[in-house]
C-alpha atoms as a PDB file:
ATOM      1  CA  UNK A   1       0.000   0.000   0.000  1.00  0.00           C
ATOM      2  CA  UNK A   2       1.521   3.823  -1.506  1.00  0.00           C
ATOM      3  CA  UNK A   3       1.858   5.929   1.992  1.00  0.00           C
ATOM      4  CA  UNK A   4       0.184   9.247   1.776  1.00  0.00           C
ATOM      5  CA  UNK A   5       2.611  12.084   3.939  1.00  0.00           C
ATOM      6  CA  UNK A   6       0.999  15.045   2.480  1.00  0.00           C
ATOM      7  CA  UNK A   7      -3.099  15.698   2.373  1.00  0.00           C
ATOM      8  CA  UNK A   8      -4.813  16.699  -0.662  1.00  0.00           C
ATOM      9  CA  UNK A   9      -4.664  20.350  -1.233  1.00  0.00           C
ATOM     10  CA  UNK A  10      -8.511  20.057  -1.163  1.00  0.00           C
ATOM     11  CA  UNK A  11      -8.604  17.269   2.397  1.00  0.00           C
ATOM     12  CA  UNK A  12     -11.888  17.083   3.558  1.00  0.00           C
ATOM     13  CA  UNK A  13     -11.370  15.226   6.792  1.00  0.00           C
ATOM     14  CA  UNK A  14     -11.869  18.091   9.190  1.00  0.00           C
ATOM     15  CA  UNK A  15     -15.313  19.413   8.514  1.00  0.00           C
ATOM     16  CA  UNK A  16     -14.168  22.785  10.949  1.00  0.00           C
ATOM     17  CA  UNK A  17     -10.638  23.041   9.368  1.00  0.00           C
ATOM     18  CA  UNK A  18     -12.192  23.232   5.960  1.00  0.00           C
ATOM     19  CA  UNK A  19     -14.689  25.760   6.911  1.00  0.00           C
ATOM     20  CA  UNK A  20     -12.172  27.646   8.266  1.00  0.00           C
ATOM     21  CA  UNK A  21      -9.961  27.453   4.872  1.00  0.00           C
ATOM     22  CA  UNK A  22     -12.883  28.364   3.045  1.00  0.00           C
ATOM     23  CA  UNK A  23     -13.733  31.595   4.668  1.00  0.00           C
ATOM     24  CA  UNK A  24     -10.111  32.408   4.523  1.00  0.00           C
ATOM     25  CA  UNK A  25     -10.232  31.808   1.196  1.00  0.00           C
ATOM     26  CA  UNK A  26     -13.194  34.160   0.958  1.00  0.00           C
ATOM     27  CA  UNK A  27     -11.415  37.019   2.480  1.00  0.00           C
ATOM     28  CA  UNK A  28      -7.935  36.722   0.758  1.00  0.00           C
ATOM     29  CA  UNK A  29      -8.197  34.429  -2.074  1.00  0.00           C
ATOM     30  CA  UNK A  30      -4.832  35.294  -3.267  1.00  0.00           C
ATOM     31  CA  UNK A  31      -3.660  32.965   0.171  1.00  0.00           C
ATOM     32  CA  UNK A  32      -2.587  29.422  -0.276  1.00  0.00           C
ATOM     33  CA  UNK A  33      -5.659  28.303   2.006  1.00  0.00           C
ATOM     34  CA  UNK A  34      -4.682  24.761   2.301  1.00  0.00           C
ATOM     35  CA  UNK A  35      -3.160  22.088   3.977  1.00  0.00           C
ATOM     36  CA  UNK A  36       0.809  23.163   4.315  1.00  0.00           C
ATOM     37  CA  UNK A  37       2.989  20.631   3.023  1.00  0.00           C
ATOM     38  CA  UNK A  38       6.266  19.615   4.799  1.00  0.00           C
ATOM     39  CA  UNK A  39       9.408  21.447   3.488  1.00  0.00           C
ATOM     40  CA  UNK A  40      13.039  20.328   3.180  1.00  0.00           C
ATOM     41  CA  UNK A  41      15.410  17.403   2.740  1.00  0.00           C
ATOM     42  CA  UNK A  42      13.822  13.894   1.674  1.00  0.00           C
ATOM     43  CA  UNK A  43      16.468  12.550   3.036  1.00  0.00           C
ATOM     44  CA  UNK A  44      17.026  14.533   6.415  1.00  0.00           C
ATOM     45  CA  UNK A  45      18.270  13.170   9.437  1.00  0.00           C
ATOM     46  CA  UNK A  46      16.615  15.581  11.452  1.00  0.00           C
ATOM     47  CA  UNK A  47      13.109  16.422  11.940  1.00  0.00           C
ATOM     48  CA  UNK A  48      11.356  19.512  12.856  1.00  0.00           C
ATOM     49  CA  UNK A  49       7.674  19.361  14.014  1.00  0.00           C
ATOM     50  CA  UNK A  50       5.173  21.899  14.950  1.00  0.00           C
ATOM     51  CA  UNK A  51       1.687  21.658  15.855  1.00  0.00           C
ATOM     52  CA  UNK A  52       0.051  23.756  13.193  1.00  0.00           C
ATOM     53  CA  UNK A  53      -0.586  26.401  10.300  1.00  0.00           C
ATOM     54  CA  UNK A  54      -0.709  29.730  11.619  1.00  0.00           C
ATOM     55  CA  UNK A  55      -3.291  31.664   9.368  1.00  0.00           C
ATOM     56  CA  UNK A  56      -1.083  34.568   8.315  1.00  0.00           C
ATOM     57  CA  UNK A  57       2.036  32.189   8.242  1.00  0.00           C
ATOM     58  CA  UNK A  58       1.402  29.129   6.280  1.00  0.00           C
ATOM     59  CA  UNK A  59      -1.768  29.453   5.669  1.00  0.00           C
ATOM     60  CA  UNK A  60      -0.979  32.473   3.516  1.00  0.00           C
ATOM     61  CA  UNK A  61       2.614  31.396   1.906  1.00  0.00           C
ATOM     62  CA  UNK A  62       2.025  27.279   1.938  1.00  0.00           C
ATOM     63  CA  UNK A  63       5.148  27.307   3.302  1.00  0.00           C
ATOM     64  CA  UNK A  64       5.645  25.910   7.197  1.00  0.00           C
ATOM     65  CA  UNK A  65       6.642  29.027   9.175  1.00  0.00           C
ATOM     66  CA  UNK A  66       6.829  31.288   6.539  1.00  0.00           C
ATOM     67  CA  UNK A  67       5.038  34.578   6.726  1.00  0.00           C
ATOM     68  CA  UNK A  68       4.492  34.706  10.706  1.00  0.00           C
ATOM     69  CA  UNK A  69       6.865  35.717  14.119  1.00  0.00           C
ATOM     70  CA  UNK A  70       8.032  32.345  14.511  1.00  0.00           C
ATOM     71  CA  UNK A  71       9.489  31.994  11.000  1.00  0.00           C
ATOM     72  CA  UNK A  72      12.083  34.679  11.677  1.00  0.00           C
ATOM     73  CA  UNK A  73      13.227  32.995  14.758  1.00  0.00           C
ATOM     74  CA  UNK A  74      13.476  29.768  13.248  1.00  0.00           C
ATOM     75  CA  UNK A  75      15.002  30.005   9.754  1.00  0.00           C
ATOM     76  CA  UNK A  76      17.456  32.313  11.180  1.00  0.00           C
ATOM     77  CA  UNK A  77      18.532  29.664  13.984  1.00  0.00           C
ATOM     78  CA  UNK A  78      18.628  26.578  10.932  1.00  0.00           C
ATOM     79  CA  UNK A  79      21.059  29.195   8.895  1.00  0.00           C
ATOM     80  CA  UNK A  80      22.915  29.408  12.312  1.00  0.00           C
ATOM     81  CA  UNK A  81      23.221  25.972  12.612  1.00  0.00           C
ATOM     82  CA  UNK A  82      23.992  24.562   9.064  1.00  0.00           C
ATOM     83  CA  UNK A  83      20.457  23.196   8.448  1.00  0.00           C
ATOM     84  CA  UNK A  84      19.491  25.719   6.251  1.00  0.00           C
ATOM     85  CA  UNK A  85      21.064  28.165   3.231  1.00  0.00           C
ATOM     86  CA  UNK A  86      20.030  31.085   0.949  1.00  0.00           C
ATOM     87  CA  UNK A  87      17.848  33.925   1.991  1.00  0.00           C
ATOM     88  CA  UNK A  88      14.320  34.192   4.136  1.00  0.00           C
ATOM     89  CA  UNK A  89      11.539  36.132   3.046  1.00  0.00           C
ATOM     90  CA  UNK A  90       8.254  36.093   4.926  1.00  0.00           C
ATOM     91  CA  UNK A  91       6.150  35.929   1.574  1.00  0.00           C
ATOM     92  CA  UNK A  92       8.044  32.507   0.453  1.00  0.00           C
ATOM     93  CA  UNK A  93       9.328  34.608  -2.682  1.00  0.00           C
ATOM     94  CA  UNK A  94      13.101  33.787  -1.417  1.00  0.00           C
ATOM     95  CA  UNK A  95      16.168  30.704  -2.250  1.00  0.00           C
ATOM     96  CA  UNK A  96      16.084  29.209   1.152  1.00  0.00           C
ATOM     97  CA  UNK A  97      16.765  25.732   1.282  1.00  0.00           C
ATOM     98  CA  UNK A  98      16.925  23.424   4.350  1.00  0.00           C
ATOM     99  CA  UNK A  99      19.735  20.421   4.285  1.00  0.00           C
ATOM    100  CA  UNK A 100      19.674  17.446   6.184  1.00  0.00           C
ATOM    101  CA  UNK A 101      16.288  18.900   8.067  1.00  0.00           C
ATOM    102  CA  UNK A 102      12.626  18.785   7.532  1.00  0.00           C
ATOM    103  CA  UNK A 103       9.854  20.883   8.605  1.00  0.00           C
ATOM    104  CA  UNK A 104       6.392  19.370   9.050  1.00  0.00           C
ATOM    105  CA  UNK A 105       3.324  19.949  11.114  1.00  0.00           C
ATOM    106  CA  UNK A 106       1.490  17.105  13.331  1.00  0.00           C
ATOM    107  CA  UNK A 107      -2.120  19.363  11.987  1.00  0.00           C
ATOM    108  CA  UNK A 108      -1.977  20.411   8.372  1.00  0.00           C
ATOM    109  CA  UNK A 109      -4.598  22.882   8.062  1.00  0.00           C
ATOM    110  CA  UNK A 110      -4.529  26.213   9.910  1.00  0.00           C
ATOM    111  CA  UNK A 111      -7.353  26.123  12.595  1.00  0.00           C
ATOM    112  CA  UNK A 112      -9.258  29.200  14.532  1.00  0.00           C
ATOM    113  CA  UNK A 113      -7.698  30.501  17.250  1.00  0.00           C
ATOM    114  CA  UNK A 114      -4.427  28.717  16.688  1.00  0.00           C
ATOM    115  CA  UNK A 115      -5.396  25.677  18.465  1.00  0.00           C
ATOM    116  CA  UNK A 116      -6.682  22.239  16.574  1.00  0.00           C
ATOM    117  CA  UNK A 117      -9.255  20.468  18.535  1.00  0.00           C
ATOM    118  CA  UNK A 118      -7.547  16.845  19.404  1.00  0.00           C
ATOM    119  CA  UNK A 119     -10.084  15.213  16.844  1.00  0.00           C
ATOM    120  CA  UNK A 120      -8.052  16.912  14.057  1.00  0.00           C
ATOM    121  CA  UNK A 121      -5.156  16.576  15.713  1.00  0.00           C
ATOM    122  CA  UNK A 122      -6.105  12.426  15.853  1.00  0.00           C
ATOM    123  CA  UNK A 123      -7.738  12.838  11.782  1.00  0.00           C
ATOM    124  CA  UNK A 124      -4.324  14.421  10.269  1.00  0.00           C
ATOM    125  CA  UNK A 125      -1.552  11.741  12.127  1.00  0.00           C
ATOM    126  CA  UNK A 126      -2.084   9.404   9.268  1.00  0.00           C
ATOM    127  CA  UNK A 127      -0.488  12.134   7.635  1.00  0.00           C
ATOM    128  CA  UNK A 128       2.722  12.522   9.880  1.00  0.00           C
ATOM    129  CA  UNK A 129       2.911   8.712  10.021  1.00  0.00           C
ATOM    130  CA  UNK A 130       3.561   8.268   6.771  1.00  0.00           C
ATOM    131  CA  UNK A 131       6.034  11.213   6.689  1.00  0.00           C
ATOM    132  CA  UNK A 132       7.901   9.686   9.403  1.00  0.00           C
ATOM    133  CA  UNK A 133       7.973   6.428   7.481  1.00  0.00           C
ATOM    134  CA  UNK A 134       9.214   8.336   4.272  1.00  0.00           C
ATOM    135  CA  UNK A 135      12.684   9.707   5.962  1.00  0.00           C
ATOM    136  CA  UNK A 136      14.685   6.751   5.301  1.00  0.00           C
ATOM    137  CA  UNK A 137      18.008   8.716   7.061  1.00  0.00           C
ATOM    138  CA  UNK A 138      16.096  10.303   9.953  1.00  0.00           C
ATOM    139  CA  UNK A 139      17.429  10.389  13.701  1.00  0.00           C
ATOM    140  CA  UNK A 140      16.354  13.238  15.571  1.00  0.00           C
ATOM    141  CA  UNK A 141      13.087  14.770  15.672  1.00  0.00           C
ATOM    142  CA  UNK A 142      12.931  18.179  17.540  1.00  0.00           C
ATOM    143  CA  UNK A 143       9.258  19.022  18.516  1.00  0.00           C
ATOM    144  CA  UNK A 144       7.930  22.419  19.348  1.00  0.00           C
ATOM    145  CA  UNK A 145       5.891  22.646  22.375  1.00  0.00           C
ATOM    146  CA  UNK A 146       4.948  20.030  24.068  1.00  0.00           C
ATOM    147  CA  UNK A 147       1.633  19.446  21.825  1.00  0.00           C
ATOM    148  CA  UNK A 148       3.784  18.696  19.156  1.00  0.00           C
ATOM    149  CA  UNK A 149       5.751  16.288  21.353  1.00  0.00           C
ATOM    150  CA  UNK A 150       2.578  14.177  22.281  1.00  0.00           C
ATOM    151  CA  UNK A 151       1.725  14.432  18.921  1.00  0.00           C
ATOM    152  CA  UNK A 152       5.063  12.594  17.574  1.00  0.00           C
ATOM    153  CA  UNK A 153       4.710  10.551  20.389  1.00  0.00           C
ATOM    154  CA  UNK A 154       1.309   9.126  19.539  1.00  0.00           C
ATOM    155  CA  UNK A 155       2.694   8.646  15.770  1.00  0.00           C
ATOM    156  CA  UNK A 156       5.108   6.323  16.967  1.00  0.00           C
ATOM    157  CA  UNK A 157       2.201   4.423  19.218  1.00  0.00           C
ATOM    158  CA  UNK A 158       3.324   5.795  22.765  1.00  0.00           C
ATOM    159  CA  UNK A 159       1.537   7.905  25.047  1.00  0.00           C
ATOM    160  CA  UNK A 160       1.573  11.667  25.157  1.00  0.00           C
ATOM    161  CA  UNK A 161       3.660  10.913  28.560  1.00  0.00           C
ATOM    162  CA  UNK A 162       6.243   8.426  27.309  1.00  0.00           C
ATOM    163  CA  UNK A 163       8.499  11.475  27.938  1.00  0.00           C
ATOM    164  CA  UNK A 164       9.344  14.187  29.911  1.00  0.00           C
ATOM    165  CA  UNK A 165       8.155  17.373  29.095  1.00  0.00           C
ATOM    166  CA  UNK A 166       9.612  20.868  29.269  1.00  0.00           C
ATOM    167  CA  UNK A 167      12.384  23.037  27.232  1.00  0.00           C
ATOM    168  CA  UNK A 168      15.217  20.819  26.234  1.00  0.00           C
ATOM    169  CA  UNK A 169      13.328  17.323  27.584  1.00  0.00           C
ATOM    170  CA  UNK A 170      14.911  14.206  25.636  1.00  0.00           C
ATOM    171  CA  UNK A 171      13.054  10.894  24.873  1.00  0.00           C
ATOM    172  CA  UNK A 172      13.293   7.942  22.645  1.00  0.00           C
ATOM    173  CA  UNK A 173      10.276   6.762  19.786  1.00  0.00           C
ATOM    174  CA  UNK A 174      10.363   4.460  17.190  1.00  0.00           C
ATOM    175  CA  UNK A 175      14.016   3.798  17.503  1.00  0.00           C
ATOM    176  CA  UNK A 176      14.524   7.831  17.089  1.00  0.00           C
ATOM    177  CA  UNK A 177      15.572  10.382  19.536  1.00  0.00           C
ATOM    178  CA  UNK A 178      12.923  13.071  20.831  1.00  0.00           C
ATOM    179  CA  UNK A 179      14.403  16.295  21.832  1.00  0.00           C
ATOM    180  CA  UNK A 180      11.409  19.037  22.949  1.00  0.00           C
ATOM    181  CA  UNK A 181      11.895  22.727  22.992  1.00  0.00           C
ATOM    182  CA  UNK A 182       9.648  25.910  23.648  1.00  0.00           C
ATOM    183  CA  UNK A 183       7.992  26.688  20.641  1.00  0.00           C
ATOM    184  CA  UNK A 184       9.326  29.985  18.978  1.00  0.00           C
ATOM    185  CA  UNK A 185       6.143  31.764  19.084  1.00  0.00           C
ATOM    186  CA  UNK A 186       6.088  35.765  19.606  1.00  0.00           C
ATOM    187  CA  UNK A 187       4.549  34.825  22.939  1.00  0.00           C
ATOM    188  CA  UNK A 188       7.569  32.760  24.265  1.00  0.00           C
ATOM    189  CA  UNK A 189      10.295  35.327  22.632  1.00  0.00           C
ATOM    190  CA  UNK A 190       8.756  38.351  23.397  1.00  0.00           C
ATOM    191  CA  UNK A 191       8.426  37.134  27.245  1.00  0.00           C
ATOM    192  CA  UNK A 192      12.109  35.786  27.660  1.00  0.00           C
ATOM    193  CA  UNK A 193      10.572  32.150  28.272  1.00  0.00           C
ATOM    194  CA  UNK A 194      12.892  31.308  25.090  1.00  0.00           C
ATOM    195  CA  UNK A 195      15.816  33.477  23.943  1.00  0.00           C
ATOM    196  CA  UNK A 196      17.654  32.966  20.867  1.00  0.00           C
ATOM    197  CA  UNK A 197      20.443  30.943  22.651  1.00  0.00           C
ATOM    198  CA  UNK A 198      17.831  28.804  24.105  1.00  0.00           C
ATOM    199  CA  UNK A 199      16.778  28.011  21.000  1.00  0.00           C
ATOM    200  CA  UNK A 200      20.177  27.818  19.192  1.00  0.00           C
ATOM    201  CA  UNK A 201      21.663  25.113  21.461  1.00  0.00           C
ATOM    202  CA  UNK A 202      18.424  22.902  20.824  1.00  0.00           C
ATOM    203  CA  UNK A 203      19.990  22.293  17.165  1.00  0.00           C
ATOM    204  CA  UNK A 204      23.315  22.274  18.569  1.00  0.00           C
ATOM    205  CA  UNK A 205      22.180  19.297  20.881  1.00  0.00           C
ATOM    206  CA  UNK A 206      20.754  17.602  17.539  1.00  0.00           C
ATOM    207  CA  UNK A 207      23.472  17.720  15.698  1.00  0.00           C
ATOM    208  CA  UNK A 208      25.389  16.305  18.332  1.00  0.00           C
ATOM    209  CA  UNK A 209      23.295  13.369  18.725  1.00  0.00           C
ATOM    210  CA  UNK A 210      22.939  13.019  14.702  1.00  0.00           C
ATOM    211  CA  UNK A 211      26.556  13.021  14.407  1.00  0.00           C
ATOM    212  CA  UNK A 212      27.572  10.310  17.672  1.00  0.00           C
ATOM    213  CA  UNK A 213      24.597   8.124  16.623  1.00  0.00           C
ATOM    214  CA  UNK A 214      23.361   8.416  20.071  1.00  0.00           C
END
């Protein structure tokens, strides 16, 4: 059986998430409006997972993280740390690349308020199973926010507590490591609960543990 890693551009699954696209779509029609596909290296050894579409971010650009706060933060810390190359633009209209890395989301579709109800969040990991089982190379999966942990968590068959959580928590899934971090919203930057270096030595940790196999 062909695995399926990325929805439809029209996914019906989530009767709420597809109203929600549709009045988007309504007011700015020039948006993507979709389900956001992953982004970056087929054959990655690292994994980056959020929870979801924000609806001026990816939801605009059909781009994960591009167009909202926590884009800056992040594609600036990959550039940092090797993972990713070119230029950023919020709009998607840039050469960025990402190499050895993957971005992904465990909820495709951008939902109201920023928060997908756990029935989509249960509908759309199909989706990030198959993903997983399409990165033949990967090691380390870095989650943002602890949603985002459960999430991978429950996409390997464990339970949302199978691992600590918490800013810099490590755990073990599917024969993969599990490292957690704040996610790089405006909320946790603009409040000091994650600062750049926070952030930063997250991917330094991966690439430590990609590198020693640990």
């Amino acid at each position: 059986m062909s695995l399926t890693p990325e929805p439809a551009r029209d996914c019906p699954l989530c009767p709420r998430l597809v109203e929600y696209r549709h009045e988007n779509a309504r007011k700015d029609p020039d948006w993507w409006n979709g389900p956001a596909p992953s982004f970056g290296d087929p054959n990655a050894r690292l994994l980056i997972a959020g929870l979801a579409p924000g609806r001026t971010g990816a939801n605009r650009t059909g781009r994960p993280f591009t167009g909202d706060h926590a884009g800056w933060l992040l594609y600036d810390t990959l550039k940092k740390t090797g993972f990713a190359h070119g230029t950023y633009d919020p709009d998607g209209h840039d050469d960025l690349t990402l190499t050895d890395c993957m971005i992904t989301n465990a909820v495709r579709c951008a939902p109201p308020g920023n928060k997908p109800l756990p029935i989509e969040e249960t509908t759309c990991r199909p989706f990030l199973i198959d993903r997983l089982k399409l990165l033949p190379n990967l090691k380390v999966i870095v989650t943002l926010g602890d949603v985002s942990r459960r999430n991978i968590l429950k996409a390997f068959g464990r339970p949302g507590t199978a691992m600590p959580a918490g800013h810099g928590a490590e755990g073990e899934a599917g024969g993969y490591v599990i490292l957690n971090s704040y996610h790089c919203s405006r909320l946790n930057t603009n409040t000091g609960r994650l600062t750049p270096e926070m952030f930063e030595a997250i991917f330094d940790r991966a690439k430590a543990l990609m590198g020693s196999g640990e």
